[in-house]
PDB file of N, CA and C in Angstrom:
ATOM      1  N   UNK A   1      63.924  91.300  90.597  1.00  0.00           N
ATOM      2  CA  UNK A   1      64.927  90.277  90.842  1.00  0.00           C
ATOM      3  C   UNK A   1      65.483  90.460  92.254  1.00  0.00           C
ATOM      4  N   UNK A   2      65.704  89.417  92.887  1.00  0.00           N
ATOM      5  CA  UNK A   2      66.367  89.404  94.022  1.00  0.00           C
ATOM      6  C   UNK A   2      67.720  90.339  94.011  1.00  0.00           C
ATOM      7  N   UNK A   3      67.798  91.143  95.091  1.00  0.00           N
ATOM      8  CA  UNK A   3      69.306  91.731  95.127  1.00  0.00           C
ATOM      9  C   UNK A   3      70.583  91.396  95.408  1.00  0.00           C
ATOM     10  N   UNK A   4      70.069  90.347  95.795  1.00  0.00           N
ATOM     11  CA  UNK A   4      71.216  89.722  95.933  1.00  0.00           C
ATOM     12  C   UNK A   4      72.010  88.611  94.938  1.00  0.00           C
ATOM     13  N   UNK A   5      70.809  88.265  94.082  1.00  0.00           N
ATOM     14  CA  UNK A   5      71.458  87.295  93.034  1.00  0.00           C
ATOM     15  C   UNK A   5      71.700  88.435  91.995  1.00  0.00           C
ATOM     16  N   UNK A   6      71.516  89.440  92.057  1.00  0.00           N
ATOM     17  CA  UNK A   6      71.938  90.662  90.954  1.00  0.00           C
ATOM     18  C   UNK A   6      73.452  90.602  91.081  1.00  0.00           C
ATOM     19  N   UNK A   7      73.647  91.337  92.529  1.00  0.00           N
ATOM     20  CA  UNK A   7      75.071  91.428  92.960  1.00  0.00           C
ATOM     21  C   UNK A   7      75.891  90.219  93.063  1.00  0.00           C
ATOM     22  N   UNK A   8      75.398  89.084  92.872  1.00  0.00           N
ATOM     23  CA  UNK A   8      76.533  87.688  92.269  1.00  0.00           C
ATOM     24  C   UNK A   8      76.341  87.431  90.741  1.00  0.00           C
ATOM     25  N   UNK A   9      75.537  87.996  90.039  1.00  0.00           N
ATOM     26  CA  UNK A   9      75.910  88.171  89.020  1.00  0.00           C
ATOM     27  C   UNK A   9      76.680  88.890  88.658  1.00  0.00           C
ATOM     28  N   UNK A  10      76.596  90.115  88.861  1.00  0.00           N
ATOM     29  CA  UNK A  10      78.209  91.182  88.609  1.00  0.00           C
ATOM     30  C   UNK A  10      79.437  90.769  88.971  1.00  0.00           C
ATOM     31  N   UNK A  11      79.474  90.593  90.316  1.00  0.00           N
ATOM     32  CA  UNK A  11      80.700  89.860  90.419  1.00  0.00           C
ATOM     33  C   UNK A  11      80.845  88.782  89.764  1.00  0.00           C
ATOM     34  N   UNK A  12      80.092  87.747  89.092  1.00  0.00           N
ATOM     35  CA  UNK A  12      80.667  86.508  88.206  1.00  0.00           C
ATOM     36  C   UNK A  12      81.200  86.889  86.786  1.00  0.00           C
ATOM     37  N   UNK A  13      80.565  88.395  86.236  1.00  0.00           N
ATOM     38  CA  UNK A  13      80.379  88.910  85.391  1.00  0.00           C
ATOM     39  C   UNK A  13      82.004  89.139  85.226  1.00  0.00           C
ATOM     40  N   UNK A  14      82.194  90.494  86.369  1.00  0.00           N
ATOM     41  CA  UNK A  14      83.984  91.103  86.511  1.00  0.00           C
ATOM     42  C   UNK A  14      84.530  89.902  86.552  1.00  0.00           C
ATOM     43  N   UNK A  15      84.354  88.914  87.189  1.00  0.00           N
ATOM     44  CA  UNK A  15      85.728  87.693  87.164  1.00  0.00           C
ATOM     45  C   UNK A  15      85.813  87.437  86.444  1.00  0.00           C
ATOM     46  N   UNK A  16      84.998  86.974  85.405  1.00  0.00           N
ATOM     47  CA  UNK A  16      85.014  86.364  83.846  1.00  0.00           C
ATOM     48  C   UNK A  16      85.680  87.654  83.345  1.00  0.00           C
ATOM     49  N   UNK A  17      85.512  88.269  83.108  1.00  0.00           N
ATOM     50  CA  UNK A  17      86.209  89.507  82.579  1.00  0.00           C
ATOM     51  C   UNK A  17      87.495  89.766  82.979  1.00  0.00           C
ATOM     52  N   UNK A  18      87.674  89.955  84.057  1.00  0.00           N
ATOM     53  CA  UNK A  18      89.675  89.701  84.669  1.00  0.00           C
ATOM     54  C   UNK A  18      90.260  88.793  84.473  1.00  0.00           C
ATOM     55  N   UNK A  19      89.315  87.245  84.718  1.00  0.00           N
ATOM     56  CA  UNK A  19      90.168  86.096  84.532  1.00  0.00           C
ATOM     57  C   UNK A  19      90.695  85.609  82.764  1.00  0.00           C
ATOM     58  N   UNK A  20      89.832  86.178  81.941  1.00  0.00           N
ATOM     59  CA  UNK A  20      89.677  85.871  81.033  1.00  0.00           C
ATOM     60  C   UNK A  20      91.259  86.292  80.298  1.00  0.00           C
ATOM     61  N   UNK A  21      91.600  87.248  80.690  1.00  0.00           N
ATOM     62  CA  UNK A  21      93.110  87.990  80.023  1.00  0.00           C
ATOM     63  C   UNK A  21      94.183  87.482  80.884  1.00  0.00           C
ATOM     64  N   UNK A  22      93.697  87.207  82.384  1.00  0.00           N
ATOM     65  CA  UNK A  22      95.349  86.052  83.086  1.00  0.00           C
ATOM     66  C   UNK A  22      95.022  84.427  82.973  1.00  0.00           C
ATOM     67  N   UNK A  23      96.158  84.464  83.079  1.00  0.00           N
ATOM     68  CA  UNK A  23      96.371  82.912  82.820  1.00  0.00           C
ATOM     69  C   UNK A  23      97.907  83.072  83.379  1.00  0.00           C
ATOM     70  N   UNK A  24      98.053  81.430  84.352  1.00  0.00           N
ATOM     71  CA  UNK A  24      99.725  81.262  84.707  1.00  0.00           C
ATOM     72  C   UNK A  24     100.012  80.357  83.980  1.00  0.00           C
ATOM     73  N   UNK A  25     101.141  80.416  83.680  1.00  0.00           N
ATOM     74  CA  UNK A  25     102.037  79.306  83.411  1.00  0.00           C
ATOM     75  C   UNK A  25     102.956  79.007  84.785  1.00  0.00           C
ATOM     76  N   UNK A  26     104.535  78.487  83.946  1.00  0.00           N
ATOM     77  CA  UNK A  26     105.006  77.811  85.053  1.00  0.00           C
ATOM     78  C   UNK A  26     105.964  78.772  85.556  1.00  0.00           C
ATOM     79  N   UNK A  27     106.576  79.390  84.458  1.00  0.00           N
ATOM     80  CA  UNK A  27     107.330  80.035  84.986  1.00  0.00           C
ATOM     81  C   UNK A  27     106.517  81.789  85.401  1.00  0.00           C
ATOM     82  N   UNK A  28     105.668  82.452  84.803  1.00  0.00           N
ATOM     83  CA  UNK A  28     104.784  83.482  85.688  1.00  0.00           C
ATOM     84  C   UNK A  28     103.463  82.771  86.564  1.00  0.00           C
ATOM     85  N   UNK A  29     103.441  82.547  87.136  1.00  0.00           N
ATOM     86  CA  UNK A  29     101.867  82.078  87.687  1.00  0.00           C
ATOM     87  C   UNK A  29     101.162  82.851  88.016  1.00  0.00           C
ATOM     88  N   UNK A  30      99.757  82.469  88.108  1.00  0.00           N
ATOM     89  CA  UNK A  30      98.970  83.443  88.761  1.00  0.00           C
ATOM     90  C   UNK A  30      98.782  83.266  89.904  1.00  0.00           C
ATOM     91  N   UNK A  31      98.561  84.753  90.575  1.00  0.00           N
ATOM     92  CA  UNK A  31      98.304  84.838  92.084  1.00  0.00           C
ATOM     93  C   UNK A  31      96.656  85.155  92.194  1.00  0.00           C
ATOM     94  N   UNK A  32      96.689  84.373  92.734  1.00  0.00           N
ATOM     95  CA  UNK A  32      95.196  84.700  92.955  1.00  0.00           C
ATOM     96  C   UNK A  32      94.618  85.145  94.435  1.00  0.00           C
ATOM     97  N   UNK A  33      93.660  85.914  94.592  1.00  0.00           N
ATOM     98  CA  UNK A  33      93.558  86.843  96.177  1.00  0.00           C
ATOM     99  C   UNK A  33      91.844  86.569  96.110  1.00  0.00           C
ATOM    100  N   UNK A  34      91.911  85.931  97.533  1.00  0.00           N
ATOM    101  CA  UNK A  34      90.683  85.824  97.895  1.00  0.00           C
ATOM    102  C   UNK A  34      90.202  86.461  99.135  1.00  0.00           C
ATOM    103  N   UNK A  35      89.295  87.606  99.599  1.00  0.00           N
ATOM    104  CA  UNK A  35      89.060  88.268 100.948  1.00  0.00           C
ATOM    105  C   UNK A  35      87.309  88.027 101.359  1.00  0.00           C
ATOM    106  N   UNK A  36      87.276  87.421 102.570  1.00  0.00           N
ATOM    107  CA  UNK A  36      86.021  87.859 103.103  1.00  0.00           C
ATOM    108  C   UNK A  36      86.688  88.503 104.536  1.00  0.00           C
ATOM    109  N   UNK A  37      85.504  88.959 104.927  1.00  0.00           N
ATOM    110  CA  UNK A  37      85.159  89.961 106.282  1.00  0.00           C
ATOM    111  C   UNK A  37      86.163  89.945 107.132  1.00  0.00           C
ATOM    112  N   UNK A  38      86.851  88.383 107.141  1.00  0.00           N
ATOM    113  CA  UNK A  38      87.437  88.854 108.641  1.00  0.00           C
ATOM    114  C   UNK A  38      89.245  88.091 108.093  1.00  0.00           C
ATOM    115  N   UNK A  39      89.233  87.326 106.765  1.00  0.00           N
ATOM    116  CA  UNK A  39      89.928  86.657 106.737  1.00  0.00           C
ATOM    117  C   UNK A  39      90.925  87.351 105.056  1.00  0.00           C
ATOM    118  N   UNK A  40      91.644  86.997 104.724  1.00  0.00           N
ATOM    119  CA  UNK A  40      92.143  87.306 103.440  1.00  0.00           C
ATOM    120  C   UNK A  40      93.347  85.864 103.240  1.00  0.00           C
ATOM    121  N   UNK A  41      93.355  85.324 101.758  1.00  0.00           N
ATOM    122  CA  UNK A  41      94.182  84.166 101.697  1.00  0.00           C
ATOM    123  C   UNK A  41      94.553  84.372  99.699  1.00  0.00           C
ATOM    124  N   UNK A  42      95.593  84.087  99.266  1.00  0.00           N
ATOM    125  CA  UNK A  42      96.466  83.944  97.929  1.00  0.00           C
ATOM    126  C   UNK A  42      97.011  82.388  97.573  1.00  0.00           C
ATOM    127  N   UNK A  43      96.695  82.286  96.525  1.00  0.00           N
ATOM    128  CA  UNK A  43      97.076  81.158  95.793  1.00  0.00           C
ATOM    129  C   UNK A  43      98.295  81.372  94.731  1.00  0.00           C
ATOM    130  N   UNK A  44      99.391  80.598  94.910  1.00  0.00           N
ATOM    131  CA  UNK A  44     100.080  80.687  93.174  1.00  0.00           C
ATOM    132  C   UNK A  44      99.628  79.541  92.147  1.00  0.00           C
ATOM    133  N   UNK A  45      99.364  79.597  90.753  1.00  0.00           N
ATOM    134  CA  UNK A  45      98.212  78.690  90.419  1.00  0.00           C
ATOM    135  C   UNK A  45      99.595  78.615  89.005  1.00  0.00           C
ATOM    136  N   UNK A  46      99.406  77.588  88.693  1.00  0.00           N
ATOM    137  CA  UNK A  46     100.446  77.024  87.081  1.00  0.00           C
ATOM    138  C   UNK A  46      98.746  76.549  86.347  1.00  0.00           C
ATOM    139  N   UNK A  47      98.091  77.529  85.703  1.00  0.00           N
ATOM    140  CA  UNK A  47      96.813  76.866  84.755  1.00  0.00           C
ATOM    141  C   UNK A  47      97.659  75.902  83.922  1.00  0.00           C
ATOM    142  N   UNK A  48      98.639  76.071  83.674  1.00  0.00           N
ATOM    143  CA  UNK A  48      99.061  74.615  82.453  1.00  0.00           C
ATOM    144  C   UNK A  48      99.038  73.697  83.143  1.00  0.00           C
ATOM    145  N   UNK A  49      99.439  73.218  84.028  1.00  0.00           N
ATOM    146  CA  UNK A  49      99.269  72.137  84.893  1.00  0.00           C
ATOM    147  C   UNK A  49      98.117  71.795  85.798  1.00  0.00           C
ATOM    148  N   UNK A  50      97.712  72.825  85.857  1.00  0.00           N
ATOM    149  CA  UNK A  50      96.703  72.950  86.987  1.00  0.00           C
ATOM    150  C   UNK A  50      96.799  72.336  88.138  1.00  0.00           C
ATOM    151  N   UNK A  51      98.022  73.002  88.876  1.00  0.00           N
ATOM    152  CA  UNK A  51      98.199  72.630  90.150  1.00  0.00           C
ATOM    153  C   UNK A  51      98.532  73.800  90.884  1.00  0.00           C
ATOM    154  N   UNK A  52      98.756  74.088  92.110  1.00  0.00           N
ATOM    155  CA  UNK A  52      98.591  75.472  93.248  1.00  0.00           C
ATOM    156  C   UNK A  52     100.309  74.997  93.507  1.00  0.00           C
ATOM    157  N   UNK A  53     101.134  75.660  93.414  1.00  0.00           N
ATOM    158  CA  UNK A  53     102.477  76.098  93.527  1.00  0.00           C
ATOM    159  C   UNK A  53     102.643  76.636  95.154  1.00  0.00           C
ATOM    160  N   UNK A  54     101.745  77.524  95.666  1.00  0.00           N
ATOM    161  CA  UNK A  54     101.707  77.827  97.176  1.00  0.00           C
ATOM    162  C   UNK A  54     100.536  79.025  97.348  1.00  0.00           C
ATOM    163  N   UNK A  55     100.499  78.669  98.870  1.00  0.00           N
ATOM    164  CA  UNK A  55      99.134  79.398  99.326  1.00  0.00           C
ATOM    165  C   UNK A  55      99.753  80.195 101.062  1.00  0.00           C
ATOM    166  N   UNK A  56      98.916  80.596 101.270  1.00  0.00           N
ATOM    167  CA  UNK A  56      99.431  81.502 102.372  1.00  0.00           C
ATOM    168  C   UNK A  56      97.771  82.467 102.431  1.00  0.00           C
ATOM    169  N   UNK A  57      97.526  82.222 103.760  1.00  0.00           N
ATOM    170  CA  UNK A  57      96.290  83.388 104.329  1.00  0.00           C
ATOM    171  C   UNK A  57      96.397  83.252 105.800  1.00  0.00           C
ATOM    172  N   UNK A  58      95.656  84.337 106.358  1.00  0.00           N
ATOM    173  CA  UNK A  58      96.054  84.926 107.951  1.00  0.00           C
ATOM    174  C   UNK A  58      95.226  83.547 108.586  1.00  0.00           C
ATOM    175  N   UNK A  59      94.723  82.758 108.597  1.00  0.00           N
ATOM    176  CA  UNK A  59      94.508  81.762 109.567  1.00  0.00           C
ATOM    177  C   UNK A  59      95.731  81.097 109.663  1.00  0.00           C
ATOM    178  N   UNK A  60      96.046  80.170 108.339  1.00  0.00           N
ATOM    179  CA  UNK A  60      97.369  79.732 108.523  1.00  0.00           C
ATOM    180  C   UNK A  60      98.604  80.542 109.385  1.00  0.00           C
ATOM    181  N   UNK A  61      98.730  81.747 109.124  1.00  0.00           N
ATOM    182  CA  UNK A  61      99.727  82.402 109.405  1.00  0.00           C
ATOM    183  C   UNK A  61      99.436  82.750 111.280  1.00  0.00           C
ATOM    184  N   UNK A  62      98.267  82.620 111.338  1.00  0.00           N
ATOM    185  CA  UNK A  62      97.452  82.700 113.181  1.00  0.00           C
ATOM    186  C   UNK A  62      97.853  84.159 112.881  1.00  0.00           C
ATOM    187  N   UNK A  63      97.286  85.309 112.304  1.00  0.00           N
ATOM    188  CA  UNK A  63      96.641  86.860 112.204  1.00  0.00           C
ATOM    189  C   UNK A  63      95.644  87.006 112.512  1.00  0.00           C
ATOM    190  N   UNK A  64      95.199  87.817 113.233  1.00  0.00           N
ATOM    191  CA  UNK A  64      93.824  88.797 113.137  1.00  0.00           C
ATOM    192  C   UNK A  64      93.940  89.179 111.858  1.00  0.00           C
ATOM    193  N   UNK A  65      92.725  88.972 111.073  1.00  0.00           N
ATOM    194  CA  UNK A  65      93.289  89.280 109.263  1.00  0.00           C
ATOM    195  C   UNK A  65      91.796  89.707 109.308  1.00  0.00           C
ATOM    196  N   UNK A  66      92.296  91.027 108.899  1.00  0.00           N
ATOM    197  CA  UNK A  66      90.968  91.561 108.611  1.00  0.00           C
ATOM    198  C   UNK A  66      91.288  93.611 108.538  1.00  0.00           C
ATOM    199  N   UNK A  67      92.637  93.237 107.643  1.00  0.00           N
ATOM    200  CA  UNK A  67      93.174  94.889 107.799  1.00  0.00           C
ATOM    201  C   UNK A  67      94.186  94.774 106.920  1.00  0.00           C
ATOM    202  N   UNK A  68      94.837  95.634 106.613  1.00  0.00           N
ATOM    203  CA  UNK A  68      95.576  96.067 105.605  1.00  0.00           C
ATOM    204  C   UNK A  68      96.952  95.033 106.165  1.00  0.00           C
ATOM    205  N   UNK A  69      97.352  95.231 107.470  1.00  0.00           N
ATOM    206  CA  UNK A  69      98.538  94.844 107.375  1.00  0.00           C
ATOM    207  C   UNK A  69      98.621  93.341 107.612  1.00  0.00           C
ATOM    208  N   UNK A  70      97.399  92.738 107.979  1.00  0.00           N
ATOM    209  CA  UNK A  70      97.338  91.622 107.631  1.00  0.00           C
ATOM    210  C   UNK A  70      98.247  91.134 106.612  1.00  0.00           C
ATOM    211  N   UNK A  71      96.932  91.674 105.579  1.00  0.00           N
ATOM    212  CA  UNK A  71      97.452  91.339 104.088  1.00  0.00           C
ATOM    213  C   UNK A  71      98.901  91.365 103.341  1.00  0.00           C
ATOM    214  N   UNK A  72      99.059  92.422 104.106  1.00  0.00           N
ATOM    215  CA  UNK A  72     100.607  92.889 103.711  1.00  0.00           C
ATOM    216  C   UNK A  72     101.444  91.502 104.877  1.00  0.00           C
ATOM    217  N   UNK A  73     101.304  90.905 105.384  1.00  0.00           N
ATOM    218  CA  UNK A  73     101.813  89.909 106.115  1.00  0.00           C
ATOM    219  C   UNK A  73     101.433  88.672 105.193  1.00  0.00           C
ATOM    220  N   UNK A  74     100.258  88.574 105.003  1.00  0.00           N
ATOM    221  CA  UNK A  74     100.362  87.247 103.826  1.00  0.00           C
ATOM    222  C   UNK A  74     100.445  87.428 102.606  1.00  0.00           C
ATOM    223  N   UNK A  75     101.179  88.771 102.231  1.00  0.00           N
ATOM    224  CA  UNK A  75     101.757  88.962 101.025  1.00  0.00           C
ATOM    225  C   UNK A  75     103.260  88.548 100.933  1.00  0.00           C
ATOM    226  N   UNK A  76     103.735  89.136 102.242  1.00  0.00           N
ATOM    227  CA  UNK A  76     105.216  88.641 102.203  1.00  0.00           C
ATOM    228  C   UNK A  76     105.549  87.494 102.020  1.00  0.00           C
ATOM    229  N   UNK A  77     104.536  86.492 103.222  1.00  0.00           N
ATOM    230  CA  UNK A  77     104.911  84.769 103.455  1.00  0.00           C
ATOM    231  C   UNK A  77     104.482  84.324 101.499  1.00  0.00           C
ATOM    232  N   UNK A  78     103.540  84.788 101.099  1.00  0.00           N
ATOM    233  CA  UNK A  78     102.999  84.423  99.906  1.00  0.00           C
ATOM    234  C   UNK A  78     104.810  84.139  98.515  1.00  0.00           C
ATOM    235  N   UNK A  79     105.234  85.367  98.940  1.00  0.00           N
ATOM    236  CA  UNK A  79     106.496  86.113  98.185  1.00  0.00           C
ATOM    237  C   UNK A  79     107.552  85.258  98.309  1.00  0.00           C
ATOM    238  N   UNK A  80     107.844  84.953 100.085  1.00  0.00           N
ATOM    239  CA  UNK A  80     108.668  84.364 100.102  1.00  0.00           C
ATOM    240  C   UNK A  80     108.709  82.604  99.694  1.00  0.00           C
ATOM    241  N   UNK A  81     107.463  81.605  99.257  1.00  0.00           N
ATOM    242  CA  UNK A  81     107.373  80.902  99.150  1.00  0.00           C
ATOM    243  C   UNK A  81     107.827  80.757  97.382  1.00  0.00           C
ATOM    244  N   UNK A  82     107.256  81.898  96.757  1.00  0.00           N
ATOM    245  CA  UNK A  82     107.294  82.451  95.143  1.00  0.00           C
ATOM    246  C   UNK A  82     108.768  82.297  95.246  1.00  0.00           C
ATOM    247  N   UNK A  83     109.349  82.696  95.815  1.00  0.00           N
ATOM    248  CA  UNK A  83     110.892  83.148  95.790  1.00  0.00           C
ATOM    249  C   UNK A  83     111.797  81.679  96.200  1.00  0.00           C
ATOM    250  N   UNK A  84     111.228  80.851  97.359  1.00  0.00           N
ATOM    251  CA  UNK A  84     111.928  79.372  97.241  1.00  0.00           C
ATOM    252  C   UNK A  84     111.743  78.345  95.955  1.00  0.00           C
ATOM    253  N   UNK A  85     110.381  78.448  95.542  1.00  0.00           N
ATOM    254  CA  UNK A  85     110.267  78.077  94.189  1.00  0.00           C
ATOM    255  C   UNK A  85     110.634  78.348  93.248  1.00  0.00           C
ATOM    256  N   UNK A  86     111.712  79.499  93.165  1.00  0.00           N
ATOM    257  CA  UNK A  86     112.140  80.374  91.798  1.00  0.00           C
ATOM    258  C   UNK A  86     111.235  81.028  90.899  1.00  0.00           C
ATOM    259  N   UNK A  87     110.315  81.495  91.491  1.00  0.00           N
ATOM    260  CA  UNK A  87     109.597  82.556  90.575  1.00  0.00           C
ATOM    261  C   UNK A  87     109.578  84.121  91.133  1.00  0.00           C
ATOM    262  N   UNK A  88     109.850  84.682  89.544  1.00  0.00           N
ATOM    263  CA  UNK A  88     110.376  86.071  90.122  1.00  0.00           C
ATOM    264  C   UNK A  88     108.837  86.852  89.877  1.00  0.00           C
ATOM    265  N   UNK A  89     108.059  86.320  88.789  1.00  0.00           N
ATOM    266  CA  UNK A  89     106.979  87.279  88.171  1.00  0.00           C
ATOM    267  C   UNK A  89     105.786  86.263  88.275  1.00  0.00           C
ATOM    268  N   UNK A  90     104.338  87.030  88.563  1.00  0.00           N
ATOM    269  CA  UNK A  90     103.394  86.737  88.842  1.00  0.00           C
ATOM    270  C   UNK A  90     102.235  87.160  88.109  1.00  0.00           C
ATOM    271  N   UNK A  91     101.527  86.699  87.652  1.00  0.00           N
ATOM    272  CA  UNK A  91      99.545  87.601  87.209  1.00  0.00           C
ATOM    273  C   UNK A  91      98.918  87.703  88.326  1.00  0.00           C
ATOM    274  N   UNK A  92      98.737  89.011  88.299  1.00  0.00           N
ATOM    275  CA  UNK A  92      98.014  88.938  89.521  1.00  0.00           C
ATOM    276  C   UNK A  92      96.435  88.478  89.021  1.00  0.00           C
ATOM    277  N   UNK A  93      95.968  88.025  89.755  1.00  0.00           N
ATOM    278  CA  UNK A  93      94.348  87.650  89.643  1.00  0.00           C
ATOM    279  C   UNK A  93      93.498  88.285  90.550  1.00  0.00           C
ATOM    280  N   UNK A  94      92.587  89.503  90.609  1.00  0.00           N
ATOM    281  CA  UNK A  94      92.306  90.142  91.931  1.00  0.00           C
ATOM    282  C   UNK A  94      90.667  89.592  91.831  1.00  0.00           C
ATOM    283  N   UNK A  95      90.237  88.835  90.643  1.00  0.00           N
ATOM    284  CA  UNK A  95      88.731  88.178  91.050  1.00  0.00           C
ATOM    285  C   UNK A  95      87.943  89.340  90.488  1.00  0.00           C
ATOM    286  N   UNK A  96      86.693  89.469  91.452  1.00  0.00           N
ATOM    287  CA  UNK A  96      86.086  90.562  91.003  1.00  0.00           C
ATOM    288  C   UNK A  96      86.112  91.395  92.221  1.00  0.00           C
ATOM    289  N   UNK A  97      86.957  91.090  93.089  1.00  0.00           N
ATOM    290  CA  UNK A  97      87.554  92.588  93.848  1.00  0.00           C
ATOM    291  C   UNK A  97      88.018  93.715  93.126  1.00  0.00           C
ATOM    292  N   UNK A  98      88.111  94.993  93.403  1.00  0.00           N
ATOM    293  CA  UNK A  98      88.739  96.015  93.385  1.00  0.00           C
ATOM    294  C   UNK A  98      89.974  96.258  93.975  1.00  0.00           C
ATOM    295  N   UNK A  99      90.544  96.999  93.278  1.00  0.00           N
ATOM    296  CA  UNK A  99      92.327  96.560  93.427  1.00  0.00           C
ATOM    297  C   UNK A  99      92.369  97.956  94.438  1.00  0.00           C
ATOM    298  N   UNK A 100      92.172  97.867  95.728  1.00  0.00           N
ATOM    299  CA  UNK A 100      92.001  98.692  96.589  1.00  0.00           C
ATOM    300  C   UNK A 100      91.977  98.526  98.018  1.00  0.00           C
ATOM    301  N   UNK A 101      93.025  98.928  99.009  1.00  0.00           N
ATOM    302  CA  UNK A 101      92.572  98.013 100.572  1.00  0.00           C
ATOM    303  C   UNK A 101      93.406  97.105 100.909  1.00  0.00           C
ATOM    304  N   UNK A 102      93.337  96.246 101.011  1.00  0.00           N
ATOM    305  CA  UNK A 102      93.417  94.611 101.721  1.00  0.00           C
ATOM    306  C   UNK A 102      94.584  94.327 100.549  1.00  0.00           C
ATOM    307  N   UNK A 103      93.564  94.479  99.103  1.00  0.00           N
ATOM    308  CA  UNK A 103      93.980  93.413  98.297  1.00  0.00           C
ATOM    309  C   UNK A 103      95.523  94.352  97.516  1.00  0.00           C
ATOM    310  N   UNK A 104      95.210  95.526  97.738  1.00  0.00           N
ATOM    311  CA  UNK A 104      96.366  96.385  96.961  1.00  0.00           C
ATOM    312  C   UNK A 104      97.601  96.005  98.255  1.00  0.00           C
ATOM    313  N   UNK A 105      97.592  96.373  99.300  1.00  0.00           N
ATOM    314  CA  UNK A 105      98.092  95.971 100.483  1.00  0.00           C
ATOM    315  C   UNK A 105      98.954  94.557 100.202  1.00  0.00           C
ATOM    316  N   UNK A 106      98.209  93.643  99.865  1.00  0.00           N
ATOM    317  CA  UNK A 106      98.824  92.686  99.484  1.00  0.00           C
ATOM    318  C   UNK A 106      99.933  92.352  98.266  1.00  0.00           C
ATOM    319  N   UNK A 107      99.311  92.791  97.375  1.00  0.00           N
ATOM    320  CA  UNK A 107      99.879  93.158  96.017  1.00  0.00           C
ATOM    321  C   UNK A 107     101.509  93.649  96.632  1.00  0.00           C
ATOM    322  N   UNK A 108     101.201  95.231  97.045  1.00  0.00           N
ATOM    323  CA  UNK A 108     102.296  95.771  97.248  1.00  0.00           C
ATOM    324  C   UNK A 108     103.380  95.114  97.755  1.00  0.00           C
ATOM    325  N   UNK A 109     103.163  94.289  98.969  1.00  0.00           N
ATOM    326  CA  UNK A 109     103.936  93.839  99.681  1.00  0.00           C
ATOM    327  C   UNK A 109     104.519  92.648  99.453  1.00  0.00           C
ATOM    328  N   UNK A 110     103.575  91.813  98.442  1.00  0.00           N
ATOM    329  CA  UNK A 110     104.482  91.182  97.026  1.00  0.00           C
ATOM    330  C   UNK A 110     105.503  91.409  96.245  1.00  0.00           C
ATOM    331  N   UNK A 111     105.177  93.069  95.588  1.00  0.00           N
ATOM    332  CA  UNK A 111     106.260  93.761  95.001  1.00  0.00           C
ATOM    333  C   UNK A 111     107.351  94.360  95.746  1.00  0.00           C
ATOM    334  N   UNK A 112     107.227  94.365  97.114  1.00  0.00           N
ATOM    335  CA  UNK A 112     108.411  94.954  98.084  1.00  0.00           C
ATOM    336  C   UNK A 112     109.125  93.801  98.319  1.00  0.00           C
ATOM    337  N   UNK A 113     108.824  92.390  98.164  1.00  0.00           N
ATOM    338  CA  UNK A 113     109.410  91.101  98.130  1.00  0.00           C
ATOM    339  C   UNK A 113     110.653  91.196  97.305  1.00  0.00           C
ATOM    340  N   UNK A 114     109.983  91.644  96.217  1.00  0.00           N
ATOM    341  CA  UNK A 114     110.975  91.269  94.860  1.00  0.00           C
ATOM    342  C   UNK A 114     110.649  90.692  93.617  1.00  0.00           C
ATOM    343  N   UNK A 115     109.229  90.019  93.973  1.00  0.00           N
ATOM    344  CA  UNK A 115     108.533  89.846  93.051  1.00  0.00           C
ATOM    345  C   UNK A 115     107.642  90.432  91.461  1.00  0.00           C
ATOM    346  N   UNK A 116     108.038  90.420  90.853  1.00  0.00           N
ATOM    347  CA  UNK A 116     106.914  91.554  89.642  1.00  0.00           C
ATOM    348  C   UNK A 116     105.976  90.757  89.773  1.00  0.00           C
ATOM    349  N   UNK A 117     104.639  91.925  90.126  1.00  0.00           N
ATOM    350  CA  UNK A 117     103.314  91.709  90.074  1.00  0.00           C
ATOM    351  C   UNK A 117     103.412  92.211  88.619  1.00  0.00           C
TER     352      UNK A 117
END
C-alpha cells in the first residue's frame, strides 16, 4: 500500500476517535485546532447549530506562525473572542494531532485566558 494513504488513514482513524466523544453545544463549544508547517489556526464550533462562533490563526493575526509562541498568540486572540461572546468553557478538539508543541501551547494559553479547556 502506498505510504502515504496508510498515514491518512490513521490520522482519519484518531479523528474519528477524538471527535467522536466532543461535541459543542452553545454554551461549551468546541475548539477546534488546526496546524500545518508554517501556519496554525482554531475554530469555536456550536455542533447544535452548526455554526463557527469565532476563529483566529497567525495569518489573520500577520505572525510568523510556525512556533510555539505563535500559537500561544492565537490562543489568546482565540480566548479573548470566547470571552466577548460569554463563554467560559470549551472541548477542546485537537483532530488527530498530538496534544504536544504548537497545539498544547495553544491550549495553555487558552487556559491562562480564563477559559476551561
Amino acid at each position: 500500500m502506498n505510504h502515504q494513504k496508510y498515514l491518512d488513514r490513521q490520522r482519519r482513524r484518531r479523528r474519528f476517535r477524538v471527535r467522536k466523544a466532543v461535541r459543542g453545544t452553545g454554551d461549551r463549544p468546541r475548539l477546534t485546532v488546526h496546524r500545518t508547517l508554517r501556519h496554525i489556526s482554531c475554530q469555536l464550533i456550536d455542533d447544535s447549530k452548526g455554526v463557527t462562533l469565532g476563529s483566529a490563526n497567525t495569518i489573520q493575526l500577520k505572525i510568523d506562525g510556525g512556533n510555539c509562541d505563535a500559537a500561544a498568540k492565537v490562543g489568546a486572540a482565540i480566548a479573548e473572542q470566547a470571552k466577548a461572546a460569554g463563554i467560559n468553557a470549551v472541548s477542546f478538539d485537537r483532530g488527530h494531532l498530538r496534544y504536544h508543541g504548537r497545539v498544547a501551547a495553544l491550549a495553555n494559553a487558552v487556559r491562562e485566558a480564563g477559559i476551561h479547556v
